[in-house]
C-alpha atoms as a PDB file:
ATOM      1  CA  UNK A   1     114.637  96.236 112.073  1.00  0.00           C
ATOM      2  CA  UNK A   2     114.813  98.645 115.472  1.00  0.00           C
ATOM      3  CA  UNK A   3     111.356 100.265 116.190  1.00  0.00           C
ATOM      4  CA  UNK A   4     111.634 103.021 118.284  1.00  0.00           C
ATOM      5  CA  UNK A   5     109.017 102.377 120.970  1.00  0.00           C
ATOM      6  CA  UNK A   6     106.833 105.972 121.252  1.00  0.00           C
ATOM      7  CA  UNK A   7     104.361 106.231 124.329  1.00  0.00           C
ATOM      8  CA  UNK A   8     102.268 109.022 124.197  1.00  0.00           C
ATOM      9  CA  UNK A   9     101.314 110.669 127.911  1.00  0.00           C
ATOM     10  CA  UNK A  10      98.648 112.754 129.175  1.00  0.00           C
ATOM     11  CA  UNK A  11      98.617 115.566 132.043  1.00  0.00           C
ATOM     12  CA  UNK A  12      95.923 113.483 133.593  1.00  0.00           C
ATOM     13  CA  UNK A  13      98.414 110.203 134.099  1.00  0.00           C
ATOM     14  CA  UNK A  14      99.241 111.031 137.562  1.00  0.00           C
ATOM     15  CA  UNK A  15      95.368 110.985 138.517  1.00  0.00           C
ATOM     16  CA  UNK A  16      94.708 107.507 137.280  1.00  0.00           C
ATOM     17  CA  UNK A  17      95.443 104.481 139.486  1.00  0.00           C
ATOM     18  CA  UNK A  18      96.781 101.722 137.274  1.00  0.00           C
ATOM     19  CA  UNK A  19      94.246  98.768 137.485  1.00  0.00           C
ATOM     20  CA  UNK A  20      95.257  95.917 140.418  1.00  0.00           C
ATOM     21  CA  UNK A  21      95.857  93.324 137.508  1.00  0.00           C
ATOM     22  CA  UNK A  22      98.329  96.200 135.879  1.00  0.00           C
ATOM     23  CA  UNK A  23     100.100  96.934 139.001  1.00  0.00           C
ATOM     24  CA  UNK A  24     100.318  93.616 140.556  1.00  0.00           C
ATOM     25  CA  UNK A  25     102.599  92.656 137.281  1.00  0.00           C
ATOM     26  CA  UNK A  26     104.792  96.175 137.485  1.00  0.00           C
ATOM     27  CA  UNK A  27     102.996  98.070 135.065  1.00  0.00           C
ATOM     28  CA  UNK A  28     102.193 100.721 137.006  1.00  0.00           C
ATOM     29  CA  UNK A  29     102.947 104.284 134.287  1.00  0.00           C
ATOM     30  CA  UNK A  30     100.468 105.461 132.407  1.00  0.00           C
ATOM     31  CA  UNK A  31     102.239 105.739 129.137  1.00  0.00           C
ATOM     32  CA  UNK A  32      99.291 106.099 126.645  1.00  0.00           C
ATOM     33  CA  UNK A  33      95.925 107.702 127.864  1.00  0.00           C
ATOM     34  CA  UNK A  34      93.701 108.634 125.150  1.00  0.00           C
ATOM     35  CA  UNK A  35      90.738 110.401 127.125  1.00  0.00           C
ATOM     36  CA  UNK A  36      88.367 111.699 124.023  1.00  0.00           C
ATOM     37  CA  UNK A  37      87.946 115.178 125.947  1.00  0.00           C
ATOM     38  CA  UNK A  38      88.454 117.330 123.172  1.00  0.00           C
ATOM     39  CA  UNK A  39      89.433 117.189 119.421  1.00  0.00           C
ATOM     40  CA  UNK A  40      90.458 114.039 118.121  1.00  0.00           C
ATOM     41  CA  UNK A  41      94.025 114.064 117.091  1.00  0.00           C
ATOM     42  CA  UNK A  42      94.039 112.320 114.316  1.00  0.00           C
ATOM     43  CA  UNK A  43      95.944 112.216 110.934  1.00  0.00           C
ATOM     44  CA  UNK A  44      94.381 111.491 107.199  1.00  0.00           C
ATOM     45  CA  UNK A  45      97.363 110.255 105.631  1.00  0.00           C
ATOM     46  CA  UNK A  46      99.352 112.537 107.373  1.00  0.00           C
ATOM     47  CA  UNK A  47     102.114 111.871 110.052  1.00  0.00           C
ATOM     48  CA  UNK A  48     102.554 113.351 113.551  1.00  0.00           C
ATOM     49  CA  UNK A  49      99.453 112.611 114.972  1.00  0.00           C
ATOM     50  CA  UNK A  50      98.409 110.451 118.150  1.00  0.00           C
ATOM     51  CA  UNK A  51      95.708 108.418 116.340  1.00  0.00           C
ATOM     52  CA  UNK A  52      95.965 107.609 112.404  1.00  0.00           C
ATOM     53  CA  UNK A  53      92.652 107.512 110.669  1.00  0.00           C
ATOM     54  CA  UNK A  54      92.690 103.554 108.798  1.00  0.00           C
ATOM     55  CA  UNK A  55      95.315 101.309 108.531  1.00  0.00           C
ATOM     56  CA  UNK A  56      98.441 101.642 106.586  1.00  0.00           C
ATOM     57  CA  UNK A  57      97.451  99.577 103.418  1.00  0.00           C
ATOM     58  CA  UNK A  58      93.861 101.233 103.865  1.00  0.00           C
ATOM     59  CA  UNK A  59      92.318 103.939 101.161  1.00  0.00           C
ATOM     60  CA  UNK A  60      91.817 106.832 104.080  1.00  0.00           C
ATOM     61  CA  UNK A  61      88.634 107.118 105.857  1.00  0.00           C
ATOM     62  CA  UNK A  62      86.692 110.451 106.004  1.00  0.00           C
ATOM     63  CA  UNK A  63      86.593 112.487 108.976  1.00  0.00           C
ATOM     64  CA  UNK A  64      83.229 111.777 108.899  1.00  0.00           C
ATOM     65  CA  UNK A  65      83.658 108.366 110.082  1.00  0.00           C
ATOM     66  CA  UNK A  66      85.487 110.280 113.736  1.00  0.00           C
ATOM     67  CA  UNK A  67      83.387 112.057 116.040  1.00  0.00           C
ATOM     68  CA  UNK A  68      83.835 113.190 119.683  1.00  0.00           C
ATOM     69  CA  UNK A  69      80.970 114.574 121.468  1.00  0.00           C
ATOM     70  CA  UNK A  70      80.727 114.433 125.371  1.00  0.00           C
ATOM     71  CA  UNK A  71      83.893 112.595 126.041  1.00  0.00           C
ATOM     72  CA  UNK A  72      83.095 110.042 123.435  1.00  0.00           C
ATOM     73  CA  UNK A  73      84.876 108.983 120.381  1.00  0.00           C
ATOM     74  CA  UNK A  74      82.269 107.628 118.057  1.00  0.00           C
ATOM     75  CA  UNK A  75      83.848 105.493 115.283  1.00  0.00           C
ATOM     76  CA  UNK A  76      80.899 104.696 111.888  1.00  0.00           C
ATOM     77  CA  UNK A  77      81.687 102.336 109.537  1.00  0.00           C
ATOM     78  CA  UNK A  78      79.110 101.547 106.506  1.00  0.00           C
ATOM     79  CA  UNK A  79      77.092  98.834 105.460  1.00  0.00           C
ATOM     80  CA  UNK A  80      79.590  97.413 104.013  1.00  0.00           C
ATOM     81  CA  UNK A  81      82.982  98.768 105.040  1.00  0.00           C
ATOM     82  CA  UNK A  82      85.107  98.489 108.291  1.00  0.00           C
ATOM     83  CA  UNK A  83      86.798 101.633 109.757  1.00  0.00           C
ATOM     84  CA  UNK A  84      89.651 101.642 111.816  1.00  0.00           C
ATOM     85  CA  UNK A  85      91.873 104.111 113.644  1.00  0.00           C
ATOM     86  CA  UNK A  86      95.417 103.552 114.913  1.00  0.00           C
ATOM     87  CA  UNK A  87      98.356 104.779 116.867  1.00  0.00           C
ATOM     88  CA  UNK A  88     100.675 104.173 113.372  1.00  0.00           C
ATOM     89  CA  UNK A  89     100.902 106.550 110.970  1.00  0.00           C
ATOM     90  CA  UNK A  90      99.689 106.040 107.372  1.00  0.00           C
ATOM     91  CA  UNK A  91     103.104 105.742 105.660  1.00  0.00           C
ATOM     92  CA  UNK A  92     104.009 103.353 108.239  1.00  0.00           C
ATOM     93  CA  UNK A  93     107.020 105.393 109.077  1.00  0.00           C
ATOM     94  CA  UNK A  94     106.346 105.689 113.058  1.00  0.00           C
ATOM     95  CA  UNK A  95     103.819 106.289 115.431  1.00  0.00           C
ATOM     96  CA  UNK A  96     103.311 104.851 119.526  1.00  0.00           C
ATOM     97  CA  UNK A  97     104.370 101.232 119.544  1.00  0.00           C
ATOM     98  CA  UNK A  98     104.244  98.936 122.497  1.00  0.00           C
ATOM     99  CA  UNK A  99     105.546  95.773 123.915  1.00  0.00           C
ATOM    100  CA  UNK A 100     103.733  94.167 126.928  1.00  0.00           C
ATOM    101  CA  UNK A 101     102.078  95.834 129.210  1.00  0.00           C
ATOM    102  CA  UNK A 102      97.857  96.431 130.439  1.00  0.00           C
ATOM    103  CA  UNK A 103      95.833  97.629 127.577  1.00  0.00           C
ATOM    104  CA  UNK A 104      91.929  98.644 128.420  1.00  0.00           C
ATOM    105  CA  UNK A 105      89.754 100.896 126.562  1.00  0.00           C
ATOM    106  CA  UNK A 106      86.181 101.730 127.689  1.00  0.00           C
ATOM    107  CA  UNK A 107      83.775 101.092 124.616  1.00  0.00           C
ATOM    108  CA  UNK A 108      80.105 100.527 123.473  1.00  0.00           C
ATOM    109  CA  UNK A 109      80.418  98.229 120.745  1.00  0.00           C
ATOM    110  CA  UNK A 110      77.836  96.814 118.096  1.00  0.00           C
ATOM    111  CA  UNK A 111      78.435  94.626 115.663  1.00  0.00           C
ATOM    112  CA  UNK A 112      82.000  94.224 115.068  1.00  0.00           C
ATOM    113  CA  UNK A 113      83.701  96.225 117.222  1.00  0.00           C
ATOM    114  CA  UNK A 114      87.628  95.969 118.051  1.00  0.00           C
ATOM    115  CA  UNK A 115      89.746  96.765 119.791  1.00  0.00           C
ATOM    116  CA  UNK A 116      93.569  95.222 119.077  1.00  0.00           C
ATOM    117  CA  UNK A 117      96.917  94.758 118.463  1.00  0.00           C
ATOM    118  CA  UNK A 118      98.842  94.305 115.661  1.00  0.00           C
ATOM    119  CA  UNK A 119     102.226  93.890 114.387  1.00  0.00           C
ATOM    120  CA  UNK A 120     103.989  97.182 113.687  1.00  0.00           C
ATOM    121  CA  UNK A 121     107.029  95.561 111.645  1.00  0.00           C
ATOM    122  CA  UNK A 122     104.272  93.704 108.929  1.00  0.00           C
ATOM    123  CA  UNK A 123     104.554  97.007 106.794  1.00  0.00           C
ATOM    124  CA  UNK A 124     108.623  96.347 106.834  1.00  0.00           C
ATOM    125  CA  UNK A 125     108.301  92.750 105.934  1.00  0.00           C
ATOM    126  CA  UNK A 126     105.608  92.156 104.008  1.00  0.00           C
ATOM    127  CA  UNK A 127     106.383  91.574 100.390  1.00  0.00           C
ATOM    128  CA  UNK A 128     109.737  90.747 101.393  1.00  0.00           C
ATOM    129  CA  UNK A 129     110.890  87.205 102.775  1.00  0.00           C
ATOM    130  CA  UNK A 130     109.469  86.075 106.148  1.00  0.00           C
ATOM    131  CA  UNK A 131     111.748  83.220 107.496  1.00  0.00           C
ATOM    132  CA  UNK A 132     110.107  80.786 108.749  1.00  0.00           C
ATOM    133  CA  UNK A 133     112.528  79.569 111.077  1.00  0.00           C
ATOM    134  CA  UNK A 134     112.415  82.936 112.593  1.00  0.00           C
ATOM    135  CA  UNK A 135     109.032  83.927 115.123  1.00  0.00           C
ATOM    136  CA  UNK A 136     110.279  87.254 115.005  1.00  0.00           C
ATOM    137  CA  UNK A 137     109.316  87.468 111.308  1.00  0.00           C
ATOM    138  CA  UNK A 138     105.684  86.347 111.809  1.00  0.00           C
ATOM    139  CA  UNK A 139     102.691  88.810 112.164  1.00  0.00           C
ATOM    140  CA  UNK A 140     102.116  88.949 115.829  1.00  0.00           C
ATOM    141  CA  UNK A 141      98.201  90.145 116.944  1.00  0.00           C
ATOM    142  CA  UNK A 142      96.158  90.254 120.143  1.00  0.00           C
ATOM    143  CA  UNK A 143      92.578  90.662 119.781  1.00  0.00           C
ATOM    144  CA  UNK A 144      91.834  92.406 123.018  1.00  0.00           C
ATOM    145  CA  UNK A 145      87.851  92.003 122.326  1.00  0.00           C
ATOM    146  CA  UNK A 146      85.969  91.331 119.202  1.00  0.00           C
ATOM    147  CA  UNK A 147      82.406  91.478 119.006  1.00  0.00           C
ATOM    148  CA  UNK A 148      79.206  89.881 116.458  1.00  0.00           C
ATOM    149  CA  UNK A 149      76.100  91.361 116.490  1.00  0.00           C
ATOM    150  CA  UNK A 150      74.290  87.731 116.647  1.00  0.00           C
ATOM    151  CA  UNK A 151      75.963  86.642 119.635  1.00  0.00           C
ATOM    152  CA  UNK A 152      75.489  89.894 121.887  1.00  0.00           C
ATOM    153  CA  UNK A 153      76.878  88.460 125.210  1.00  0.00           C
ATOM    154  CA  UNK A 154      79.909  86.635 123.643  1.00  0.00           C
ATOM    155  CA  UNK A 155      83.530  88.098 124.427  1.00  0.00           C
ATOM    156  CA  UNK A 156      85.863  87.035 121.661  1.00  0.00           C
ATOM    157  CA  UNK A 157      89.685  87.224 122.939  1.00  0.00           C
ATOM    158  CA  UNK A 158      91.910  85.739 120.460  1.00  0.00           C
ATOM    159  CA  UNK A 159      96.067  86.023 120.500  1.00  0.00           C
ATOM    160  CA  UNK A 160      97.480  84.438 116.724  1.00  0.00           C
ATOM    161  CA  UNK A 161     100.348  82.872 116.030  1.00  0.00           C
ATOM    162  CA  UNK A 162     101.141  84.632 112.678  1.00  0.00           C
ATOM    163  CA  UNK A 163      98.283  86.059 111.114  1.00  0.00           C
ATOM    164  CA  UNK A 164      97.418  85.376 107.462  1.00  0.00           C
ATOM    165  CA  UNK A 165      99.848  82.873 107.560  1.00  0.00           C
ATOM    166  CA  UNK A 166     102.967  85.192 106.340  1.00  0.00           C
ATOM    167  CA  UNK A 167     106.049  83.384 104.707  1.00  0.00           C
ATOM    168  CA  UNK A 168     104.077  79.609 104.738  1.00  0.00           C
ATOM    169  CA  UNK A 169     103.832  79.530 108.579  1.00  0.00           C
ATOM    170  CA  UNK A 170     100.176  78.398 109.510  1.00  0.00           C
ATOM    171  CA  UNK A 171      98.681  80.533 111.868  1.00  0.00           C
ATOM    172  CA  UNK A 172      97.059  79.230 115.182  1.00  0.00           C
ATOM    173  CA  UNK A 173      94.991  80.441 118.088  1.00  0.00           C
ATOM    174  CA  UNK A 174      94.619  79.928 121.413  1.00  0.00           C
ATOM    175  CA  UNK A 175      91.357  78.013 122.103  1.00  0.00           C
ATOM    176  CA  UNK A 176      89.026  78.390 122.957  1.00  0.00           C
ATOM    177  CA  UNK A 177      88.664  82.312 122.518  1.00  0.00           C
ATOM    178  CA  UNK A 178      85.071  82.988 122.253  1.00  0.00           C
ATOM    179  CA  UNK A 179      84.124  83.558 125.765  1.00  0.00           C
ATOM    180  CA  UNK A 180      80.033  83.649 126.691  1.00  0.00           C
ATOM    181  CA  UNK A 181      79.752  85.815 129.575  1.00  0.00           C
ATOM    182  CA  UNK A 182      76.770  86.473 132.431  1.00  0.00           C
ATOM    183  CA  UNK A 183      75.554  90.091 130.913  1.00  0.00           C
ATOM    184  CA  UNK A 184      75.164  91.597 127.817  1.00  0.00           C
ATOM    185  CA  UNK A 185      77.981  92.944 126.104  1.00  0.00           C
ATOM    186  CA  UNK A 186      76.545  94.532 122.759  1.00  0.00           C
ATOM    187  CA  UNK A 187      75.261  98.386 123.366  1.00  0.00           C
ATOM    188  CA  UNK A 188      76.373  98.748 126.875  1.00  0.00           C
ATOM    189  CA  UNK A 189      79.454 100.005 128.213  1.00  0.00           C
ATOM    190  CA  UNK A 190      82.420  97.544 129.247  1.00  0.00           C
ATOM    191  CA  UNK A 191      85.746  97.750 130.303  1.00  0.00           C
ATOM    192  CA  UNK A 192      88.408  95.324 128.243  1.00  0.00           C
ATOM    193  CA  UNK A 193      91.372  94.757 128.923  1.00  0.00           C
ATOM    194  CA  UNK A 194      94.525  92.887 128.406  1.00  0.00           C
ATOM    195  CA  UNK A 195      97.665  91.977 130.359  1.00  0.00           C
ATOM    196  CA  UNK A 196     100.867  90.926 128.287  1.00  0.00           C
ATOM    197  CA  UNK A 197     104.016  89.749 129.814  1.00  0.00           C
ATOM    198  CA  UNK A 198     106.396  87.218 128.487  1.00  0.00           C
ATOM    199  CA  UNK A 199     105.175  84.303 129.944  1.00  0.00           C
ATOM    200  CA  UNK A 200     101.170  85.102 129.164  1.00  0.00           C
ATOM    201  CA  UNK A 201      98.392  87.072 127.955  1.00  0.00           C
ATOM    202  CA  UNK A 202      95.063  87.366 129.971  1.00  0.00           C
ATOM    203  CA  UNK A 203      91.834  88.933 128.905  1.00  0.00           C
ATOM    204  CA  UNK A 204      89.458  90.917 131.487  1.00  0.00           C
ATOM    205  CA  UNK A 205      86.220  92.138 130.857  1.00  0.00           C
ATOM    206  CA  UNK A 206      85.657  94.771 133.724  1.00  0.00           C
ATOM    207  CA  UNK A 207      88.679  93.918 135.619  1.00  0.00           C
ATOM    208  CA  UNK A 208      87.371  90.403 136.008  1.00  0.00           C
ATOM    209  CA  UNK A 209      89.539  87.349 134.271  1.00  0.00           C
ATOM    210  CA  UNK A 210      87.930  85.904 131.391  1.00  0.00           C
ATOM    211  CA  UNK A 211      90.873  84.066 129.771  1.00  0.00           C
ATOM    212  CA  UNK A 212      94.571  83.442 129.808  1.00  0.00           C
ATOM    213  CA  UNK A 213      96.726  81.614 127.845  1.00  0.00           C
ATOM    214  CA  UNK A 214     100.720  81.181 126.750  1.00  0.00           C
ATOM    215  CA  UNK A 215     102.432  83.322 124.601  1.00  0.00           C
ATOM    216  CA  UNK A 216     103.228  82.268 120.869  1.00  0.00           C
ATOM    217  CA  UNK A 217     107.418  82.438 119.992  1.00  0.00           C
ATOM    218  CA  UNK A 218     106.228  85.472 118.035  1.00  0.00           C
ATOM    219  CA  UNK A 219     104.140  87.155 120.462  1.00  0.00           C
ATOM    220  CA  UNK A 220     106.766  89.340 121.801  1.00  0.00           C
ATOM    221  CA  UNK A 221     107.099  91.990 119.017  1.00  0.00           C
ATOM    222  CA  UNK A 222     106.563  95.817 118.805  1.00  0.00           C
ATOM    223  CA  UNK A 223     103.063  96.840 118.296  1.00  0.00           C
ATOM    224  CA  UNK A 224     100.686  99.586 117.014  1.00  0.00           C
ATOM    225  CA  UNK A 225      97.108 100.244 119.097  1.00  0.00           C
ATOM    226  CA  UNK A 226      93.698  99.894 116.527  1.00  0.00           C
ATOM    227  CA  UNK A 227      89.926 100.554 116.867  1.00  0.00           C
ATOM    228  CA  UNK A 228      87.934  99.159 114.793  1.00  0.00           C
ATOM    229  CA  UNK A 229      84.318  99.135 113.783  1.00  0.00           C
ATOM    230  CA  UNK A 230      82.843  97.323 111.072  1.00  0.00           C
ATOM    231  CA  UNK A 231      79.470  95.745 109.821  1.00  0.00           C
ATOM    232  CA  UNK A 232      78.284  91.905 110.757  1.00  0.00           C
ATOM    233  CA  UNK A 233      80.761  90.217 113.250  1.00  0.00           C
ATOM    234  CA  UNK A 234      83.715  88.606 113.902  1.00  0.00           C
ATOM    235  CA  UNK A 235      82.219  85.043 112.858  1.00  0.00           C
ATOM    236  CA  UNK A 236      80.430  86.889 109.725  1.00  0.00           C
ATOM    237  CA  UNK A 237      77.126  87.669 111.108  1.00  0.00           C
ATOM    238  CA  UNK A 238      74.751  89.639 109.253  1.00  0.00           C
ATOM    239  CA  UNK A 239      74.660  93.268 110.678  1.00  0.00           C
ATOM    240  CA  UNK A 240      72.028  93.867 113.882  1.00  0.00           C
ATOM    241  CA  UNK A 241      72.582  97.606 113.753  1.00  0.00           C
ATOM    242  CA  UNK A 242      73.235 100.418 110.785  1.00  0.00           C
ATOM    243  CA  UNK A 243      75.443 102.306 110.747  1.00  0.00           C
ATOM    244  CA  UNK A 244      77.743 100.141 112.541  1.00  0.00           C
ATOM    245  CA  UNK A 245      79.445 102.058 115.267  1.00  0.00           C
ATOM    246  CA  UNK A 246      82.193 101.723 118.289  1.00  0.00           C
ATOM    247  CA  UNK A 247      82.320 104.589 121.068  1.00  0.00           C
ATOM    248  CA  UNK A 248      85.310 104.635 123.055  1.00  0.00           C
ATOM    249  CA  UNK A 249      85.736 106.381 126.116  1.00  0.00           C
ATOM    250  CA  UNK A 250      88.732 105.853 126.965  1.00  0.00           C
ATOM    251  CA  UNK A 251      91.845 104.090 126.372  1.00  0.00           C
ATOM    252  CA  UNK A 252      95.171 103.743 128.633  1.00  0.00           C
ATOM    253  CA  UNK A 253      98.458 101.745 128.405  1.00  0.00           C
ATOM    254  CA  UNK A 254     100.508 100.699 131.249  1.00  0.00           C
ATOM    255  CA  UNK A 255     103.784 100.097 131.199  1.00  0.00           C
ATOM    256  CA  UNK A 256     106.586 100.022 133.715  1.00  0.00           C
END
């Protein structure tokens, strides 16, 4: 199945100079640019909107969890619940898709904090047959930067093979992914990022190269944008800080 590819612009895209890494590979148009200078756009089970509050096969979140205050988009999840919020809409019927590019978002994350992307054709295919003989039937993701509240300088950058394993196909990772870096990453303020092309996908961490690896045959699918905060970590860590919470900047796709 065709997904129509839907970037979503701003008026201030011809201000912002693509980042070196961006440009040097050709993607130098701001195509997505989600500044967090006024209300959050967002949809609660409803289409047309630039950010989706939860995941398709999610019960929707209350607009409580969203708030923007100062040009920050604070995302709270619970003690025991993760929120997300997404560039699909709820019914899985469209949203803004991409397929390689520079992704970067400017957050503050604690405990688990995400920030991702994930296969937009898994709501058209699962419960149905996935081939395995056929990559472009697995569930493509790239974990621009996960977080765990016990390991507060570690950078976890993670691109999957075919996650959950859809239609028997074991899913791998590149390793390693978890990444301990010189400075503290939990409650400050970092720029991630990540640069997808055919041939590779390489993580930065303030415009600096943490990791790079090859591509999976299934990497190079269509693809929705997600936020995420949730409670404990990404290698189940008890929760350091309640409520959980990401704050978010800003985020910006390139694309040529």
């Amino acid at each position: 199945m065709e997904l129509a590819l839907s970037p979503i612009g701003s008026s201030a895209a011809s201000f912002i100079a693509p980042p070196v890494q961006a440009s040097n590979a050709g993607f130098s148009k701001l195509t997505f640019d989600g500044e967090f200078d006024g209300p959050l756009d967002v949809g609660y089970g409803t289409n047309g909107h630039k950010w989706n509050a939860g995941l398709w096969w999610e019960k929707v979140p209350s607009p409580s969890a969203f708030s923007v205050h100062d040009g920050v988009l604070t995302i709270t999840a619970s003690a025991t619940q993760a929120v997300d919020l997404c560039t699909q809409f709820h019914d899985a019927s469209g949203g803004a898709y991409f397929k390689g590019g520079y992704f970067e978002a400017c957050m503050l994350c604690t405990d688990w904090s995400a920030f991702w992307l994930f296969c937009a054709d898994r709501p058209h295919v699962w419960g149905k047959e996935v081939l395995p003989s056929n990559p472009m039937t697995w569930t493509n993701e790239i974990d621009v930067i996960e977080t765990d509240g016990k390991f507060p300088n570690t950078a976890v950058c993670t691109l999957h093979k075919n996650t959950s394993g859809d239609g028997g196909v074991p899913d791998q990772i590149n390793q390693p992914n978890n990444f301990l870096l010189n400075q503290q990453l939990l409650g400050t303020w970092h720029t991630y990022g990540v640069l997808w092309t055919t041939n590779k996908v390489t993580w930065y961490v303030d415009n600096i190269e943490v990791a790079t690896t090859p591509p999976f045959q299934s990497t190079w699918q269509p693809v929705q944008l997600i936020l995420t905060a949730a409670p404990g970590g990404v290698n189940r860590s008890p929760s350091t800080v309640l409520p959980p919470t990401t704050q978010v900047k800003w985020v910006r796709v390139w694309e040529n």
